[in-house]
C-alpha atoms as a PDB file:
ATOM      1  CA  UNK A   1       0.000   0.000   0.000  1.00  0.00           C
ATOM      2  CA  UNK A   2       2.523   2.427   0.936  1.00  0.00           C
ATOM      3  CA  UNK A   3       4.903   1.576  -2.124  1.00  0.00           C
ATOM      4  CA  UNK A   4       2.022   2.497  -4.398  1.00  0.00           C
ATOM      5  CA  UNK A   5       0.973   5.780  -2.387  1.00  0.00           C
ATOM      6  CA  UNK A   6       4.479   6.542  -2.750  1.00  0.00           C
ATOM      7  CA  UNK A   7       4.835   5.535  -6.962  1.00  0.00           C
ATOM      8  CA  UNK A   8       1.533   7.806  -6.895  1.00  0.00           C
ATOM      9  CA  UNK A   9       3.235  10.551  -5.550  1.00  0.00           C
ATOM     10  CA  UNK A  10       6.352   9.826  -7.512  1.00  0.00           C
ATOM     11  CA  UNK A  11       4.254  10.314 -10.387  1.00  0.00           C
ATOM     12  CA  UNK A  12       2.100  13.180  -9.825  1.00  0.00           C
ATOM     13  CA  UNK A  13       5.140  14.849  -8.737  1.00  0.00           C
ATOM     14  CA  UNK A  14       7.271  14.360 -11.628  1.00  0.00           C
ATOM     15  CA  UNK A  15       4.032  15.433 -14.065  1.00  0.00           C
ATOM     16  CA  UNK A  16       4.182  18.771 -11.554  1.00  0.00           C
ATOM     17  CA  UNK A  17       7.548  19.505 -12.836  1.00  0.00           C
ATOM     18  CA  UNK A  18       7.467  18.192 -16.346  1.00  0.00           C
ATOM     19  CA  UNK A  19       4.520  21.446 -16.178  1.00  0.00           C
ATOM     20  CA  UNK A  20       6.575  23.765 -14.375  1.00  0.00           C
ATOM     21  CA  UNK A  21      10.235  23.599 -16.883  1.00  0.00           C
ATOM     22  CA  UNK A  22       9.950  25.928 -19.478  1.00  0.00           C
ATOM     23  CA  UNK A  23       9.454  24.889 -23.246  1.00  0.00           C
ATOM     24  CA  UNK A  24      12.133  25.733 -25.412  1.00  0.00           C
ATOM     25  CA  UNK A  25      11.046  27.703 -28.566  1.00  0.00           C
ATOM     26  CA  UNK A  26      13.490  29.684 -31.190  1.00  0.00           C
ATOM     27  CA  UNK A  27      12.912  32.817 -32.186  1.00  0.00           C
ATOM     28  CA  UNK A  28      14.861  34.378 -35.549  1.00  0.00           C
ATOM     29  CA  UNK A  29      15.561  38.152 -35.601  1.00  0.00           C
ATOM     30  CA  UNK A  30      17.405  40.500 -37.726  1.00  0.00           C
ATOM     31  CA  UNK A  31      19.932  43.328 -36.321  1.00  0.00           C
ATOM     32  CA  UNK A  32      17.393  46.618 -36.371  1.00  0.00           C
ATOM     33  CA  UNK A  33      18.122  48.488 -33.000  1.00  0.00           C
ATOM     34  CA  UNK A  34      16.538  49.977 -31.089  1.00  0.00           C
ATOM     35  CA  UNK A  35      14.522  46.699 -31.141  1.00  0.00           C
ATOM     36  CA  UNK A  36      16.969  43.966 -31.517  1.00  0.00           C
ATOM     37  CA  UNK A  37      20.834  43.952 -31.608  1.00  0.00           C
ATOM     38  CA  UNK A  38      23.564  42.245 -29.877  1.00  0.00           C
ATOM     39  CA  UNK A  39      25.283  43.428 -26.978  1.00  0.00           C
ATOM     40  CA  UNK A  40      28.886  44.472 -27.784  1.00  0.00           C
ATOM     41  CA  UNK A  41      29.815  43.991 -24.173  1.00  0.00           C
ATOM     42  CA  UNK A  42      28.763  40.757 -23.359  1.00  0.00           C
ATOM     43  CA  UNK A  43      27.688  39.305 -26.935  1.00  0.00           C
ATOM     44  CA  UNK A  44      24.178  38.847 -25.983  1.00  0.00           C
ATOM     45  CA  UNK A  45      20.925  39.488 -27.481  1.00  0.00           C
ATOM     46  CA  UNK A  46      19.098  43.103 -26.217  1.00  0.00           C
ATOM     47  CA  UNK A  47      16.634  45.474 -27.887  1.00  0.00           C
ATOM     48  CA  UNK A  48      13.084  46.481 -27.279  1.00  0.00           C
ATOM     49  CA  UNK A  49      12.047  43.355 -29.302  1.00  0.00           C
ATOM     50  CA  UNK A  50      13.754  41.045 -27.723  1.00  0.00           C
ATOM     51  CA  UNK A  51      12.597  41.980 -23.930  1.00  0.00           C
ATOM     52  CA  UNK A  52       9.249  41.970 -25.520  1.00  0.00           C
ATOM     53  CA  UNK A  53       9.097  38.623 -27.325  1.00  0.00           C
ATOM     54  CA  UNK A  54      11.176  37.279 -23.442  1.00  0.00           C
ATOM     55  CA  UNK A  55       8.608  38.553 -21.201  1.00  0.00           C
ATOM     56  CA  UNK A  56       5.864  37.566 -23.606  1.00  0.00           C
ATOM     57  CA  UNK A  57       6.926  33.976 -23.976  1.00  0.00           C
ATOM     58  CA  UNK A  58       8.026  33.436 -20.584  1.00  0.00           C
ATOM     59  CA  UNK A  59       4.524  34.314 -18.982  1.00  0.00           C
ATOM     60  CA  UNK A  60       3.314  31.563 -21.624  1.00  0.00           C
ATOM     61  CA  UNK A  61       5.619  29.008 -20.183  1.00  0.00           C
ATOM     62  CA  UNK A  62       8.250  29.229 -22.639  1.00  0.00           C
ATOM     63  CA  UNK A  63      11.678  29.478 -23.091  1.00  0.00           C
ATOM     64  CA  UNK A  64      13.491  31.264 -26.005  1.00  0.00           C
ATOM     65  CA  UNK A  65      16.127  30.880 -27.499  1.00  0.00           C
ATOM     66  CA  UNK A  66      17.128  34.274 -29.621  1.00  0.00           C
ATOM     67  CA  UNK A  67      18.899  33.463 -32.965  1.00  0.00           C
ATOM     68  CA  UNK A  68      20.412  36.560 -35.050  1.00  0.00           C
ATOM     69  CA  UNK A  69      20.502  35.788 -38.872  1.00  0.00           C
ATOM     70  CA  UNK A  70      20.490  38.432 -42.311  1.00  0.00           C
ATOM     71  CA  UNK A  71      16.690  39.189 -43.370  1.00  0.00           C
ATOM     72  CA  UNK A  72      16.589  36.637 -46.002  1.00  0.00           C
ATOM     73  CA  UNK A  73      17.544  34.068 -43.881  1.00  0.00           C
ATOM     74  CA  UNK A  74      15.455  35.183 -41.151  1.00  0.00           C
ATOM     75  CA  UNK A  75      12.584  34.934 -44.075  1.00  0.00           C
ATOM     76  CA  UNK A  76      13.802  31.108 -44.651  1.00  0.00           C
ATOM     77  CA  UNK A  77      13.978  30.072 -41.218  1.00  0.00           C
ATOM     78  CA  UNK A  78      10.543  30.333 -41.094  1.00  0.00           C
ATOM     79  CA  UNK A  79       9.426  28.692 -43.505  1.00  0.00           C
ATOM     80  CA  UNK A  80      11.401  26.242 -43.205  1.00  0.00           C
ATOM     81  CA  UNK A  81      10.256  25.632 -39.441  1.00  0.00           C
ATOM     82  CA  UNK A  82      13.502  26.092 -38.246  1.00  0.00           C
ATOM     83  CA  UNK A  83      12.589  28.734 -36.113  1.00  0.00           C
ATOM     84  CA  UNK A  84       9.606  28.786 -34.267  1.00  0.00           C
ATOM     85  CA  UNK A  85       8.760  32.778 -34.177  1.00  0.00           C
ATOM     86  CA  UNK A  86       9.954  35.534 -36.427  1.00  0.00           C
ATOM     87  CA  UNK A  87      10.129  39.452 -36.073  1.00  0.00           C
ATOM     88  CA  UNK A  88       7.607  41.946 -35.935  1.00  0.00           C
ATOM     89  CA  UNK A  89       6.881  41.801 -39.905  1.00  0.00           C
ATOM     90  CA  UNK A  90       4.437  43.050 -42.134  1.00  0.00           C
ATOM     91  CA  UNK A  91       1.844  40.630 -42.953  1.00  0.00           C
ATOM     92  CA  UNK A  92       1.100  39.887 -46.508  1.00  0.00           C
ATOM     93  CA  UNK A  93      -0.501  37.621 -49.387  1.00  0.00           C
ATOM     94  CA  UNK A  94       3.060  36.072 -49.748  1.00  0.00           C
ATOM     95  CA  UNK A  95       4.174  36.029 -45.931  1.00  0.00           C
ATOM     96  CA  UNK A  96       0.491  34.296 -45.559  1.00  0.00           C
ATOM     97  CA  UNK A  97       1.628  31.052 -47.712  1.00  0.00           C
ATOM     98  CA  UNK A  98       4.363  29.884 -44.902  1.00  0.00           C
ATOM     99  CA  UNK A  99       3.774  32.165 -41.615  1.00  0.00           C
ATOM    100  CA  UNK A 100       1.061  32.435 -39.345  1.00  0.00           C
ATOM    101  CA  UNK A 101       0.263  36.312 -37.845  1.00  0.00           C
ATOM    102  CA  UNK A 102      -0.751  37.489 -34.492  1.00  0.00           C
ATOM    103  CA  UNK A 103      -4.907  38.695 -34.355  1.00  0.00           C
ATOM    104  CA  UNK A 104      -3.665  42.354 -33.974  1.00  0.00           C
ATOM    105  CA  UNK A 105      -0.684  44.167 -34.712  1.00  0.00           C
ATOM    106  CA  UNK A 106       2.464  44.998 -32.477  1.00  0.00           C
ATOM    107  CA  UNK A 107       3.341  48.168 -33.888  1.00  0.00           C
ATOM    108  CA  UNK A 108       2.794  50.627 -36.569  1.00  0.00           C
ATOM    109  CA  UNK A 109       5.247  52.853 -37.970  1.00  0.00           C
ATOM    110  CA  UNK A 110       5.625  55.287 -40.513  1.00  0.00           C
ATOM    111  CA  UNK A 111       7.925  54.342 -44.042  1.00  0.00           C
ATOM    112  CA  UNK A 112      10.365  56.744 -44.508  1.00  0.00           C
ATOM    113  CA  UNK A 113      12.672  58.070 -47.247  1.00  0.00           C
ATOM    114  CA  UNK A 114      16.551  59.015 -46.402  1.00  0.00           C
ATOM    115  CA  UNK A 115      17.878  61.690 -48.009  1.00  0.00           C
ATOM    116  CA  UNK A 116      20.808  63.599 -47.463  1.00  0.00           C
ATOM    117  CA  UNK A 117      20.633  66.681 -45.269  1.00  0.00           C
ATOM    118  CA  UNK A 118      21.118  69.103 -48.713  1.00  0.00           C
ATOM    119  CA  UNK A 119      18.629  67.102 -50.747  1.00  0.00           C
ATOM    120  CA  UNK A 120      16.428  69.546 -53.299  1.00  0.00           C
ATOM    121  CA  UNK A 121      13.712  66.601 -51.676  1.00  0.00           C
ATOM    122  CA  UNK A 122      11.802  68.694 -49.361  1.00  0.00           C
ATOM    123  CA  UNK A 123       8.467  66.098 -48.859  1.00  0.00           C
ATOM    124  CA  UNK A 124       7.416  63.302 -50.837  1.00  0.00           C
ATOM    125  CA  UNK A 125       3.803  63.964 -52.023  1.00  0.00           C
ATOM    126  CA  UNK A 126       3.802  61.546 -55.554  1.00  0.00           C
ATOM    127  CA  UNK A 127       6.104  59.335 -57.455  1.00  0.00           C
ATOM    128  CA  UNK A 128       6.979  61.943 -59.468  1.00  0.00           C
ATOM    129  CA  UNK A 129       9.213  64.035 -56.882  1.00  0.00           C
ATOM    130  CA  UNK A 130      11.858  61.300 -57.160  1.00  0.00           C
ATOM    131  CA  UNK A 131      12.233  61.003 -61.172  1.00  0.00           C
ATOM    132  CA  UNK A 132      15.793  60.702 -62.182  1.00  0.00           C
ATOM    133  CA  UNK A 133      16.251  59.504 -57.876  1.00  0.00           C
ATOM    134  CA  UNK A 134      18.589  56.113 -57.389  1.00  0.00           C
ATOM    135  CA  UNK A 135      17.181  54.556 -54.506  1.00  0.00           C
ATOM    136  CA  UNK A 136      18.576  51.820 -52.086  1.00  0.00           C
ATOM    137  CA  UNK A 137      15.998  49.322 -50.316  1.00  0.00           C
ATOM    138  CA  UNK A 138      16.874  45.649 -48.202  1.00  0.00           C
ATOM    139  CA  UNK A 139      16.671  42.538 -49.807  1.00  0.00           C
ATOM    140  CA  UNK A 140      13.352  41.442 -48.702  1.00  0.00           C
ATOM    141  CA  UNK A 141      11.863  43.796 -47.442  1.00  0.00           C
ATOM    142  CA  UNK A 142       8.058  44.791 -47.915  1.00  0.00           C
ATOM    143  CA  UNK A 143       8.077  48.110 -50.204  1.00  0.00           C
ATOM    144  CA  UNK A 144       5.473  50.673 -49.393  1.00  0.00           C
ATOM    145  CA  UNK A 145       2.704  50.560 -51.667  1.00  0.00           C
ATOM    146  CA  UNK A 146       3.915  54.171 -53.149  1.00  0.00           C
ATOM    147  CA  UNK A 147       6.287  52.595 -54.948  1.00  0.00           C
ATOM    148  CA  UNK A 148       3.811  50.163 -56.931  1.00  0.00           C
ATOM    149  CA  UNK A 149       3.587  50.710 -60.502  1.00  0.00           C
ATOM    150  CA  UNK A 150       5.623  54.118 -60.141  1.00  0.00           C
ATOM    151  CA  UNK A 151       7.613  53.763 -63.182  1.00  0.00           C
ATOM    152  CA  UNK A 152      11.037  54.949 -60.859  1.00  0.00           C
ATOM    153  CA  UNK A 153      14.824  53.238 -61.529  1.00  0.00           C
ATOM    154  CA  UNK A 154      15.134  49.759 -60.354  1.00  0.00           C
ATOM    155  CA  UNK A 155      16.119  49.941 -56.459  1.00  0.00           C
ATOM    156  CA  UNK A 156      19.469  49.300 -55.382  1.00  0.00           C
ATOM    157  CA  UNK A 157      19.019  46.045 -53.465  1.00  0.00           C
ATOM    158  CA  UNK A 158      21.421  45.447 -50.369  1.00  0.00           C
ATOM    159  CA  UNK A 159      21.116  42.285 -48.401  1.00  0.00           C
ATOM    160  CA  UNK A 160      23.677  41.301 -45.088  1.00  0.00           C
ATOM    161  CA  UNK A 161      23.918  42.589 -41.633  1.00  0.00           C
ATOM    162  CA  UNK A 162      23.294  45.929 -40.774  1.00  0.00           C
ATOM    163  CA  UNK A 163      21.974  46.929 -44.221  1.00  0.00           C
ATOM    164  CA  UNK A 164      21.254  50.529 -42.647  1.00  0.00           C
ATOM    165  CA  UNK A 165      24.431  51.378 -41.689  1.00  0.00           C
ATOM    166  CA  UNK A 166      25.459  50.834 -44.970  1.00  0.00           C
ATOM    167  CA  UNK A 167      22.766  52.229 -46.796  1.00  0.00           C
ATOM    168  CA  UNK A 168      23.692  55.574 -45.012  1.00  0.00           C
ATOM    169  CA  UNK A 169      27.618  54.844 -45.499  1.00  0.00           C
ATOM    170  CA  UNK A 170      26.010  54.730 -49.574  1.00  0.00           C
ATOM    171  CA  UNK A 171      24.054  57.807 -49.267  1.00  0.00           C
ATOM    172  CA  UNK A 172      27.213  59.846 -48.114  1.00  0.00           C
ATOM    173  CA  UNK A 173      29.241  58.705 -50.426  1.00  0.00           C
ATOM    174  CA  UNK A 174      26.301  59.423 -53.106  1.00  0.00           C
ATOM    175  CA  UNK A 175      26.169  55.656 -54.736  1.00  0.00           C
ATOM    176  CA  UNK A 176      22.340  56.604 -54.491  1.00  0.00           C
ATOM    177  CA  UNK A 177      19.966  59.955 -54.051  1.00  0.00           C
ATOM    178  CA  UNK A 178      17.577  58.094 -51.054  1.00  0.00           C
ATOM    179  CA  UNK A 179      17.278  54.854 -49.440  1.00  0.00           C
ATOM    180  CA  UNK A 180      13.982  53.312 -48.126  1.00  0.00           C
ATOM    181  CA  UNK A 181      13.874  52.390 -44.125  1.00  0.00           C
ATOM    182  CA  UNK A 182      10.771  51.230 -42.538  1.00  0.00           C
ATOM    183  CA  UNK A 183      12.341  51.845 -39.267  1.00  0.00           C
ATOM    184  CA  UNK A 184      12.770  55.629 -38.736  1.00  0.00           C
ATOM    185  CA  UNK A 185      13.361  54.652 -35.424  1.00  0.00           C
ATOM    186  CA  UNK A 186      16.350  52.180 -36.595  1.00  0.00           C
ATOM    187  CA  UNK A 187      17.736  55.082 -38.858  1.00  0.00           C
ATOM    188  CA  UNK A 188      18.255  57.676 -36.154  1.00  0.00           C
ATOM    189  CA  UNK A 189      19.735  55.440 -33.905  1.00  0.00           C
ATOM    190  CA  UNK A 190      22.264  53.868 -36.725  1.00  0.00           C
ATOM    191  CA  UNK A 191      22.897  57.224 -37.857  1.00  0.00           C
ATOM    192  CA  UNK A 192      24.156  58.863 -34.170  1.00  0.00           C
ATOM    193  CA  UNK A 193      25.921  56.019 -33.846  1.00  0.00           C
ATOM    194  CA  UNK A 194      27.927  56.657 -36.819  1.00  0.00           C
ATOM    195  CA  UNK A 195      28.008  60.593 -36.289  1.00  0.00           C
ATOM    196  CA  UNK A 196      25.639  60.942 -38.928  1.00  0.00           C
ATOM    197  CA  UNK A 197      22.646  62.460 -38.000  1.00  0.00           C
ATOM    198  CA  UNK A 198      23.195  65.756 -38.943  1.00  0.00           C
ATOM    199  CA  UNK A 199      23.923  64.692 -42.645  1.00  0.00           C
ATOM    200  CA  UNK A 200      20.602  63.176 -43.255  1.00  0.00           C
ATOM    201  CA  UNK A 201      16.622  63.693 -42.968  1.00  0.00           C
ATOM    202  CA  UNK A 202      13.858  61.718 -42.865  1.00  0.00           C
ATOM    203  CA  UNK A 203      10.864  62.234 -45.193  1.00  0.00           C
ATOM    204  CA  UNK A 204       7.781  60.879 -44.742  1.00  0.00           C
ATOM    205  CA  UNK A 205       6.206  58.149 -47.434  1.00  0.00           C
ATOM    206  CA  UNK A 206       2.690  58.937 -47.886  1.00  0.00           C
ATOM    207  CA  UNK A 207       0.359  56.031 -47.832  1.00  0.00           C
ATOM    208  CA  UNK A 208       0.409  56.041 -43.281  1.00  0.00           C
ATOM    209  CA  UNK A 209       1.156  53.867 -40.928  1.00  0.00           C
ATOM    210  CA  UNK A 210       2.623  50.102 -41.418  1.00  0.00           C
ATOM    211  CA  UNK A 211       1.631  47.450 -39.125  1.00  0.00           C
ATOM    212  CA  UNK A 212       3.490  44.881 -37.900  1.00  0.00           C
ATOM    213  CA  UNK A 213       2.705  41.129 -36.751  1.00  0.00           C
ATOM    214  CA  UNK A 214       3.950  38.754 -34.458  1.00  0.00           C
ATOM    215  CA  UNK A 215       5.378  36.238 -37.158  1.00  0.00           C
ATOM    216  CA  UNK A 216       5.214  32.359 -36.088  1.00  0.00           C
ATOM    217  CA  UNK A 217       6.282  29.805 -38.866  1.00  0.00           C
ATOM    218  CA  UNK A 218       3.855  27.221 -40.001  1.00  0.00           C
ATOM    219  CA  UNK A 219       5.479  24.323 -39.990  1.00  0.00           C
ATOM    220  CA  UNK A 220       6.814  24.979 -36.122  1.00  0.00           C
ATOM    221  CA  UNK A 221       4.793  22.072 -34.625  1.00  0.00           C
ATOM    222  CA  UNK A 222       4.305  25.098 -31.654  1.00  0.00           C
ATOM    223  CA  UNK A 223       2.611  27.285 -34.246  1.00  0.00           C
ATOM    224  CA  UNK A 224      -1.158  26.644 -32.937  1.00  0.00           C
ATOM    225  CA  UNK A 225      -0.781  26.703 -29.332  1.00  0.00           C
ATOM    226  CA  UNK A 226       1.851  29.165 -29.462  1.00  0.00           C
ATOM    227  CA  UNK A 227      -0.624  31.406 -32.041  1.00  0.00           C
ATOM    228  CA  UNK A 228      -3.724  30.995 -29.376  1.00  0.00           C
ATOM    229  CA  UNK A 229      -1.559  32.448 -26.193  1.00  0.00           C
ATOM    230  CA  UNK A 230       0.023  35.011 -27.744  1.00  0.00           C
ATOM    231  CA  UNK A 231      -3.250  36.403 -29.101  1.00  0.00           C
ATOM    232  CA  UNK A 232      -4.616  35.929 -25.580  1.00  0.00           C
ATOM    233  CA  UNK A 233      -1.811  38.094 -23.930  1.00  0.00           C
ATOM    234  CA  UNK A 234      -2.517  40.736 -26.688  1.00  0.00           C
ATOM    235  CA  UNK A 235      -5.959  41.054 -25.847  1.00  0.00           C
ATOM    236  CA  UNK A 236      -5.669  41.079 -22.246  1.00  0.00           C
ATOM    237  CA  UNK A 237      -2.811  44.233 -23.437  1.00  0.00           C
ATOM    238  CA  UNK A 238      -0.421  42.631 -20.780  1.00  0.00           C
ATOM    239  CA  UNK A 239       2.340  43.410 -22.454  1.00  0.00           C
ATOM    240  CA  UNK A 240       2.788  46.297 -24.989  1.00  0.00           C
ATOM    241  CA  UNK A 241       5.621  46.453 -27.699  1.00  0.00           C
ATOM    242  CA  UNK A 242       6.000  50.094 -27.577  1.00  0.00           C
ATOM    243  CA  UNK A 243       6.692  50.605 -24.044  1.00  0.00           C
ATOM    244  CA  UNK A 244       9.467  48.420 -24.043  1.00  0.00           C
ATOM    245  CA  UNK A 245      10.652  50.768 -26.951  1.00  0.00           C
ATOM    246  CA  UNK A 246      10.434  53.627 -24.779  1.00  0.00           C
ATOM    247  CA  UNK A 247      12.341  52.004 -22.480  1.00  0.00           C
ATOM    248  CA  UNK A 248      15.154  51.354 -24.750  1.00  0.00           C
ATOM    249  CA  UNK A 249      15.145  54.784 -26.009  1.00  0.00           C
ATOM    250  CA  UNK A 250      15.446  56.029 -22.821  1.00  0.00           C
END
């Protein structure tokens, strides 16, 4: 009798623990501070995006495990399955085919254009303003719908690591007239960093905000359950991209 009380415990206690340790899930990110970046200091993963995502998957009984890669890989990894969660993207009709989005949006920010501080571009009302313009985008990247059909120069493509700080290494040295960003955020904080930010501005691109997703891979064999908490902690606003932005910024 008391052997089996105690295999009964034995049991029950060891399912109470097998509940309690932390599933391990991978999450792929891109260098883009302020949200995500390593550490030089102690080579570690740190940004707004990355406390987020943490404290997010943590309350959900996860574990993550951050994984740095270039854009298009990042875009690969999940649809491969071979990470679990992605970014904060933008969904689309392609992204749909191999990635599963949060119910509501992370963030929304504003497109811009980067021109150099003595650009003749003053604002950016139609297509037309940048005739004749060379402009730089990321390898991957979603374009803002502005650009659809505009008849403008092909874009100078870039693809790596820290395609910013070398789009604005490019702009200085004029290899193009304006580079897209969808981070203005990103932009200003590459560009101090570099000394920069007086030989730039940042204009607008009509068309508003853009929203951005929490970006889970649908072949991660986490995807639904993963998908239905998430969307839970959203809705209960428990935890709130932006403000760990501000708290980065500050």
């Amino acid at each position: 009798m008391k052997r089996g009380l105690f295999l009964a415990l034995f049991i029950v206690a060891a399912f109470m623990a097998s509940a309690q340790t932390p599933k391990p899930v991978t999450v792929v990110d891109f260098v883009h501070p302020p949200l995500a970046y390593i550490e030089a200091e102690t080579n570690e993963p740190r940004g707004a995006e990355i406390a987020f995502y943490s404290a997010l998957l943590k309350n959900l009984g996860y574990q993550p495990k951050f994984v740095f890669a270039p854009f298009p890989r990042v875009i690969e990894m999940i649809k491969s399955g071979t990470a679990d969660i992605g970014p904060a993207l933008i969904r689309s009709a392609e992204r749909d085919e191999f990635a599963l989005f949060s119910a509501e949006p992370v963030l929304t920010l504003t497109p811009v254009l980067v021109v150099l501080a003595d650009s003749p571009l003053k604002q950016l009302n139609a297509p037309a303003d940048l005739a004749g313009f060379k402009i730089g985008a990321a390898l991957g990247v979603t374009v803002p719908a502005f650009f659809a059909n505009a008849g403008l120069l092909p874009f100078d493509w870039i693809s790596g690591d820290s395609f910013t700080e070398r789009h604005l290494r490019m702009l200085t040295r004029k290899r193009f007239d304006a580079f897209i960003d969808l981070n203005p955020l990103n932009v200003m904080r590459v560009a101090e960093a570099l000394g920069m930010a007086n030989d730039i501005r940042l204009i607008d691109i009509p068309g508003g905000g853009t929203s951005y997703y929490v970006t889970l891979s649908k072949k991660s064999t986490k995807a639904a359950e993963l998908l239905a908490g998430i969307n839970a902690e959203l809705a209960a606003k428990k935890f709130s991209l932006d403000s760990f932005i501000q708290a980065e910024l500050r």
